[in-house]
Protein backbone atom coordinates (compact mmCIF):
# COMPACT_ATOMS: atom_id res chain seq x y z
CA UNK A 1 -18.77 19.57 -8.81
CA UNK A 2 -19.09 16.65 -11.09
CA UNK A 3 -16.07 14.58 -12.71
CA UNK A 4 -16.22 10.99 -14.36
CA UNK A 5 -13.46 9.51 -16.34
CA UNK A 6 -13.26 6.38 -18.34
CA UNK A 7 -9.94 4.07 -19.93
CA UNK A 8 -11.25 3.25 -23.49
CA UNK A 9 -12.27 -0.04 -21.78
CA UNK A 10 -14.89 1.42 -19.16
CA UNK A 11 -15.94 3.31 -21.78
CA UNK A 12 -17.50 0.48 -23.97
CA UNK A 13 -19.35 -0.80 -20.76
CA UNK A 14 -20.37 2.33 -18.92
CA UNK A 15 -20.81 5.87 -19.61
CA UNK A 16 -19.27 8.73 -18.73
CA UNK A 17 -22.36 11.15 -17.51
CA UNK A 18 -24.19 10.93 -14.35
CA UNK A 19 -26.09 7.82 -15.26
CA UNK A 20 -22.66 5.66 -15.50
CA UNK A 21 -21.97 7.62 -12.41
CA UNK A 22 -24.06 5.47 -10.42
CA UNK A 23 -23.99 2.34 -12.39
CA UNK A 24 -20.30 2.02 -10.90
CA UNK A 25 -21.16 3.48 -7.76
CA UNK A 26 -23.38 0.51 -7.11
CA UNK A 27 -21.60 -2.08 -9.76
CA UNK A 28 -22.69 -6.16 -8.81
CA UNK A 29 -19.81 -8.21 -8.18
CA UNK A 30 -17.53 -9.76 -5.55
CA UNK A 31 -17.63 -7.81 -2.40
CA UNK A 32 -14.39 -7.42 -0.80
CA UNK A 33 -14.90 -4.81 1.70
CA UNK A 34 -18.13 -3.09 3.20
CA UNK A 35 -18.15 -0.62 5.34
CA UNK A 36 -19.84 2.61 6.39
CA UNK A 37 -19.29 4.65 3.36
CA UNK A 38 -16.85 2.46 1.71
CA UNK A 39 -17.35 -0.54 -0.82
CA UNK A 40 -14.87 -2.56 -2.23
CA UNK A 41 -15.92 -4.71 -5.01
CA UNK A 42 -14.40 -7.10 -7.80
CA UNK A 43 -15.82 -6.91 -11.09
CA UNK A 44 -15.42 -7.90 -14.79
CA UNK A 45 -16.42 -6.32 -17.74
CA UNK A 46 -15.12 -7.76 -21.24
CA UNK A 47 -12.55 -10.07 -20.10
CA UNK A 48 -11.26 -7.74 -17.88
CA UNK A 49 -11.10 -7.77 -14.02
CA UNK A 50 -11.37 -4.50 -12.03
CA UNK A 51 -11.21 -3.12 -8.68
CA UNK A 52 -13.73 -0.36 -7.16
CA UNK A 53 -13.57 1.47 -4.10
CA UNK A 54 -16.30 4.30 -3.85
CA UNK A 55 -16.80 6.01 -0.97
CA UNK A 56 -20.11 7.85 0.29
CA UNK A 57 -19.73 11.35 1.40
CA UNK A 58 -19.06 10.84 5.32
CA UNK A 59 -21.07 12.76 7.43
CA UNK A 60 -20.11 16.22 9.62
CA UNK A 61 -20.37 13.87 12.80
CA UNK A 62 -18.22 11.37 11.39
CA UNK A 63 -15.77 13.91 10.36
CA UNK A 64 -15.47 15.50 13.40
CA UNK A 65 -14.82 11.66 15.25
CA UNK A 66 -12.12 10.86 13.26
CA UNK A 67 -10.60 14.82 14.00
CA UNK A 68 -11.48 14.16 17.33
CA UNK A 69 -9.17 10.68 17.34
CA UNK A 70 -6.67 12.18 16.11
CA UNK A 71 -7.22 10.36 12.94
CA UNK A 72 -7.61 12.33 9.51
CA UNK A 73 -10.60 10.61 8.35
CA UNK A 74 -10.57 9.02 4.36
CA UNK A 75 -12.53 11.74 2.37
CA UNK A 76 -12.92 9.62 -0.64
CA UNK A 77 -11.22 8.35 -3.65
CA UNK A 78 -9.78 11.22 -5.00
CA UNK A 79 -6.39 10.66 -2.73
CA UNK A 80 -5.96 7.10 -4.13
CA UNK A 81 -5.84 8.38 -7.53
CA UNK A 82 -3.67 11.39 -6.57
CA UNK A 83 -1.56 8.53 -4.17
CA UNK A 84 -1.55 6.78 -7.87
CA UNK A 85 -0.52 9.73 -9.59
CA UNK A 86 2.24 10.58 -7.53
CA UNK A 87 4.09 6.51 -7.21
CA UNK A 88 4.03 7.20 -11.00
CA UNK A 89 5.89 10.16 -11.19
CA UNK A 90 8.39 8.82 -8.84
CA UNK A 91 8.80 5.86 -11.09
CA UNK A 92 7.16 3.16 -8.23
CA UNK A 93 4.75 0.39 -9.66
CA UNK A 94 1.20 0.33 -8.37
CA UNK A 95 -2.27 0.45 -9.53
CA UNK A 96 -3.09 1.02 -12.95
CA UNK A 97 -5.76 3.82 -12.70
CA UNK A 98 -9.45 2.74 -15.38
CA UNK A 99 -11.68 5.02 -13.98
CA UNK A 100 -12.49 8.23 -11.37
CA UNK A 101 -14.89 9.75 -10.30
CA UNK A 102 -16.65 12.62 -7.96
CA UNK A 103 -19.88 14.21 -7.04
CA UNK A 104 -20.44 17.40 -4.89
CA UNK A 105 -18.85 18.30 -1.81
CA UNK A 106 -21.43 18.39 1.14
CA UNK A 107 -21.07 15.96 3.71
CA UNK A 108 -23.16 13.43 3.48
CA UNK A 109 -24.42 13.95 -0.51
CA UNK A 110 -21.01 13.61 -1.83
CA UNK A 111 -19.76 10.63 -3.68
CA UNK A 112 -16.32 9.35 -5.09
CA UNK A 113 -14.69 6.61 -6.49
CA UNK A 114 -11.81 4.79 -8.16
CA UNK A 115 -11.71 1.89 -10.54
CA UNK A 116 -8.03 -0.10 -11.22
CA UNK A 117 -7.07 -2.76 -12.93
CA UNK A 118 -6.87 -5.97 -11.14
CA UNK A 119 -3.67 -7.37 -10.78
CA UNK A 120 -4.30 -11.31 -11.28
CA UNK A 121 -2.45 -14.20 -10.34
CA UNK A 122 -0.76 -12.15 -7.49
CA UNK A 123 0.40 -13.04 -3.97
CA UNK A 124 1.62 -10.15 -1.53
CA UNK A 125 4.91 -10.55 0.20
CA UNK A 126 3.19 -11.33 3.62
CA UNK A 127 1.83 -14.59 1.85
CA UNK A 128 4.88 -15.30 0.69
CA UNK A 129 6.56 -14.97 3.63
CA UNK A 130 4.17 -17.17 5.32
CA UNK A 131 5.18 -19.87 2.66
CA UNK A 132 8.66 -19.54 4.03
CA UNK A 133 8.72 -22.47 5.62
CA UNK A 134 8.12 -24.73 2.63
CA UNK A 135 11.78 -23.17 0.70
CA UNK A 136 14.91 -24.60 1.64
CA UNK A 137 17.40 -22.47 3.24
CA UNK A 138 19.60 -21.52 0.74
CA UNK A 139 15.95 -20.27 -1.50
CA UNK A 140 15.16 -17.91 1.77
CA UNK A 141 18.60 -16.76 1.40
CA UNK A 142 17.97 -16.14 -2.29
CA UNK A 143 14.67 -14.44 -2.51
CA UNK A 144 16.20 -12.04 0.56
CA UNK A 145 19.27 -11.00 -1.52
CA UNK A 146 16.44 -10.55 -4.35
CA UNK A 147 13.93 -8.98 -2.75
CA UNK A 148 15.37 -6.41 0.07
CA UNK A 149 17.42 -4.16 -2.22
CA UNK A 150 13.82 -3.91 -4.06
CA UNK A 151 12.04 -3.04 -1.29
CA UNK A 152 15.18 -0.61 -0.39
CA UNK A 153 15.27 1.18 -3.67
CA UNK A 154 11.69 1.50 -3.70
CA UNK A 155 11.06 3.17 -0.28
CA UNK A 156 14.08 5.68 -1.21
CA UNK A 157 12.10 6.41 -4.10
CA UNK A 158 8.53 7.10 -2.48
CA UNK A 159 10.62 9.13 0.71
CA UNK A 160 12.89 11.68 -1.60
CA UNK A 161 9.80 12.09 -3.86
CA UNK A 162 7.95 13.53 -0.78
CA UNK A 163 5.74 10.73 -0.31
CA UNK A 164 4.80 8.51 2.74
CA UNK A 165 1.93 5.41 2.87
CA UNK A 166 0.79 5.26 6.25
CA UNK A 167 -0.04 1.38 5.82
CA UNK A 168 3.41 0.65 4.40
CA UNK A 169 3.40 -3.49 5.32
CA UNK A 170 4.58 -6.28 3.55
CA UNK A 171 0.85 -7.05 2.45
CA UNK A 172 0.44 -4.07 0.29
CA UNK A 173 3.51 -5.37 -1.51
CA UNK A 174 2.51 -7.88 -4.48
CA UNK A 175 3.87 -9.59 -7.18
CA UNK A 176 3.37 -12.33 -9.56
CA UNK A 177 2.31 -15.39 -8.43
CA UNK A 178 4.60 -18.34 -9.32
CA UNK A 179 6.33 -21.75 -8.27
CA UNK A 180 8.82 -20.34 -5.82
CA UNK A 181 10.60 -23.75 -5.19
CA UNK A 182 11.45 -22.88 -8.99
CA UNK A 183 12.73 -19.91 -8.85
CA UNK A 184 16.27 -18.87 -9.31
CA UNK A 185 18.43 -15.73 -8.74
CA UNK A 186 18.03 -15.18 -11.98
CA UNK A 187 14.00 -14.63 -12.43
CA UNK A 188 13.51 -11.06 -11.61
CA UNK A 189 10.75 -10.39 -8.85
CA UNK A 190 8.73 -7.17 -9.53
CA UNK A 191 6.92 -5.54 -6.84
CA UNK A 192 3.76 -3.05 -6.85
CA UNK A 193 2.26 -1.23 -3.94
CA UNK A 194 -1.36 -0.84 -3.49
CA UNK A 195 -3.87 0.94 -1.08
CA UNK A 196 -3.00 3.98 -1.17
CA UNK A 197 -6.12 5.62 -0.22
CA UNK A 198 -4.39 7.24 3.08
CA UNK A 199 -0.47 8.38 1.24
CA UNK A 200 0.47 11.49 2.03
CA UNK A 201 2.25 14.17 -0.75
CA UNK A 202 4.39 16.84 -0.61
CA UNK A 203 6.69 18.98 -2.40
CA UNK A 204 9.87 18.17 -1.18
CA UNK A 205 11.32 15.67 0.73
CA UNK A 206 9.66 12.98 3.42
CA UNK A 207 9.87 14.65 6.47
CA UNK A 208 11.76 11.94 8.99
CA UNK A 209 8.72 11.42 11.34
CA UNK A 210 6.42 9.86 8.42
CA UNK A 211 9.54 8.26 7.60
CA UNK A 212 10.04 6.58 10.52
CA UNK A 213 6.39 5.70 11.09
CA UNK A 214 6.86 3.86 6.84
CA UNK A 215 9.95 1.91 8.02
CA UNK A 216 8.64 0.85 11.15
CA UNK A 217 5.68 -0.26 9.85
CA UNK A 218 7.62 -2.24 7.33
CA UNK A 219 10.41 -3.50 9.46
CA UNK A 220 7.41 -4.91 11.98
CA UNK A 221 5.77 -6.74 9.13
CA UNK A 222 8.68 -8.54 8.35
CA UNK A 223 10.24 -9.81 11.96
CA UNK A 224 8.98 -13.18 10.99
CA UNK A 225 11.62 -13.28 8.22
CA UNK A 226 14.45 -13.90 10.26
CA UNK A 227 16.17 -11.18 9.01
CA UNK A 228 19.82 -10.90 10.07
CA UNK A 229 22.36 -8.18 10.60
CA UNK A 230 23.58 -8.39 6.89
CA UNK A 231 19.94 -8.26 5.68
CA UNK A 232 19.44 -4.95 7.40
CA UNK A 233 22.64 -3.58 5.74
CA UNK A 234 21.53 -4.33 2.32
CA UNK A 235 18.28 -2.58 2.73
CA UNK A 236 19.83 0.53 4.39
CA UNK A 237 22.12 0.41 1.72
CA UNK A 238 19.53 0.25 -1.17
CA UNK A 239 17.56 3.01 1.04
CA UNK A 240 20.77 5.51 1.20
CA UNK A 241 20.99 4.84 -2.68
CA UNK A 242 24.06 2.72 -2.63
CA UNK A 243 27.35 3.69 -3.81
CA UNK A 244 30.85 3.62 -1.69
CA UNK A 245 29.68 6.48 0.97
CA UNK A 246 26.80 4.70 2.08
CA UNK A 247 28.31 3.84 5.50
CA UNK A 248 28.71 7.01 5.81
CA UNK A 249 25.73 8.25 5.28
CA UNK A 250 24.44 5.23 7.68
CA UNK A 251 26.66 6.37 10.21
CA UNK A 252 25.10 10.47 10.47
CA UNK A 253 21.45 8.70 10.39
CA UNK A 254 21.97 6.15 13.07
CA UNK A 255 20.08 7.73 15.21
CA UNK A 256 17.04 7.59 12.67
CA UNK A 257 17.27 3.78 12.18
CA UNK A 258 17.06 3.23 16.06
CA UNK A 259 14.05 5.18 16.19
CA UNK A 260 12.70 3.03 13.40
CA UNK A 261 13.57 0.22 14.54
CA UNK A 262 12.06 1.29 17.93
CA UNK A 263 8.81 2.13 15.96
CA UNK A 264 8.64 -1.34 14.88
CA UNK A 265 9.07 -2.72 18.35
CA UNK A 266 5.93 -0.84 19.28
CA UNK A 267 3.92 -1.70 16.52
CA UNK A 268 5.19 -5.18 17.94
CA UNK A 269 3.95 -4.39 21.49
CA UNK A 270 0.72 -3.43 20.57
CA UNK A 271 -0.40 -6.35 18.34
CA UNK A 272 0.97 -8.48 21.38
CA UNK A 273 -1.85 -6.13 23.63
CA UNK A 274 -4.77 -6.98 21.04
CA UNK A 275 -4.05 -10.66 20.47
CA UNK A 276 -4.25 -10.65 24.49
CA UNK A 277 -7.09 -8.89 24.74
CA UNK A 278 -9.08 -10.44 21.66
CA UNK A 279 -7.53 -13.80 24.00
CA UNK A 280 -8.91 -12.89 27.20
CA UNK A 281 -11.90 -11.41 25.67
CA UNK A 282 -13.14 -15.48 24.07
CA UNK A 283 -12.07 -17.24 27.51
């Protein structure tokens, strides 16, 4: 099995046989994440700053750990792309896709990977709720009424399309840098999602556990937000797709919020156990 595929771009710098095959497989640039079969790396050809993640054809043994752990181990790019593929058929921004790849099958030989366009001048929503601080109230209260409709809408989207993340935080949430004491009601805020090298995809709708495990994932990311009771309503609202029988509709899941809401609390509880142990561990 062999597959390479080039934007026009790519195409000028590499090519698209086996020899550009492994020119990108080992491409010189900024190194962002390195790990046993995994690279991350920042490059730039022609102006042009891209991503690429290729992955090394993981062994039987580790395979059969991850199985083992109850963890469905990362077989390579080729479910980022199809992760890609999928937010844009439900119409939910994300990577822009300038090159794939994959070689063999075997564990061990095998090789993948996936090359996207950078998205410069960016800042994820855990940043900029970390920069919270520096906005006056009323600008909290304004980015909040902006932003958690978005984030609403957008999960409604990726859940009725049959689609869950499995790292769904507000750090794989970006958007374009700016001067946020600036910015008014006005300025629209658009949002992509990225890593999406562990989404799952199905025909047919979300079903409510990976739900659950999404939302609380997200809802944990953002308790430093000080999110109040009205804040939650607008998101469930955006999330139930709006319209005058949303209560309604809020009222036959409420049993499905509490349990995300209750996922969040333990994704709460165990941070809380590693910062104590990573604590106890230095002392």
């Amino acid at each position: 099995m062999f597959l390479i595929e080039l934007s026009n771009k790519l195409r000028g710098f590499f090519r698209e046989d086996a020899q550009g095959f492994e020119e990108l497989m080992h491409v010189s640039g900024e190194v962002y994440r390195n790990v046993k079969g995994r690279r991350t790396v920042k490059f730039e050809r022609g102006g042009t700053h891209y991503f690429i993640k290729a992955h090394q054809g993981a062994s039987i043994s580790e395979w059969l750990k991850s199985l083992f752990s109850l963890k469905w181990p990362v077989l390579g790019a080729r479910q980022e792309w199809l992760g890609i593929e999928a937010f844009n058929r439900v119409d939910v921004p994300t990577m822009t896709i300038a090159g794939k790849g994959m070689r063999g099958w075997i564990p061990g030989s095998s090789g993948s990977f996936i090359v996207t366009e950078s998205f410069e001048n960016s800042v994820s929503l855990e940043e900029l709720l970390q920069q919270q601080d520096h906005f006056s109230q009323a600008q909290r209260d304004r980015l909040k009424r902006h932003l958690i409709p978005k984030l609403g809408e957008l999960s409604r989207r990726l859940h009725e399309g049959g689609i869950n993340h499995r790292d769904y935080y507000l750090c794989h949430f970006l958007t374009k840098a700016r001067h946020w004491s600036q910015w008014q009601s006005s300025n629209s805020v658009d949002l992509m999602v990225i890593d999406l090298h562990r989404v799952q995809i199905r025909s047919g709708s979300t079903p409510d556990r990976w739900r659950i495990k999404d939302l609380g994932a997200l809802i944990f990311s953002a308790f430093g937000a000080d999110l109040t009771v009205t804040d939650a309503a607008r998101f469930i609202r955006a999330y139930h797709g709006g319209g005058p029988d949303w209560k309604q509709r809020y009222r036959e899941r409420q049993h499905f919020w509490f349990k995300a809401t209750g996922r969040a609390l333990g994704f709460q509880q165990e941070w809380d156990r590693k910062q104590m142990k990573a604590a106890l561990a230095e002392s």
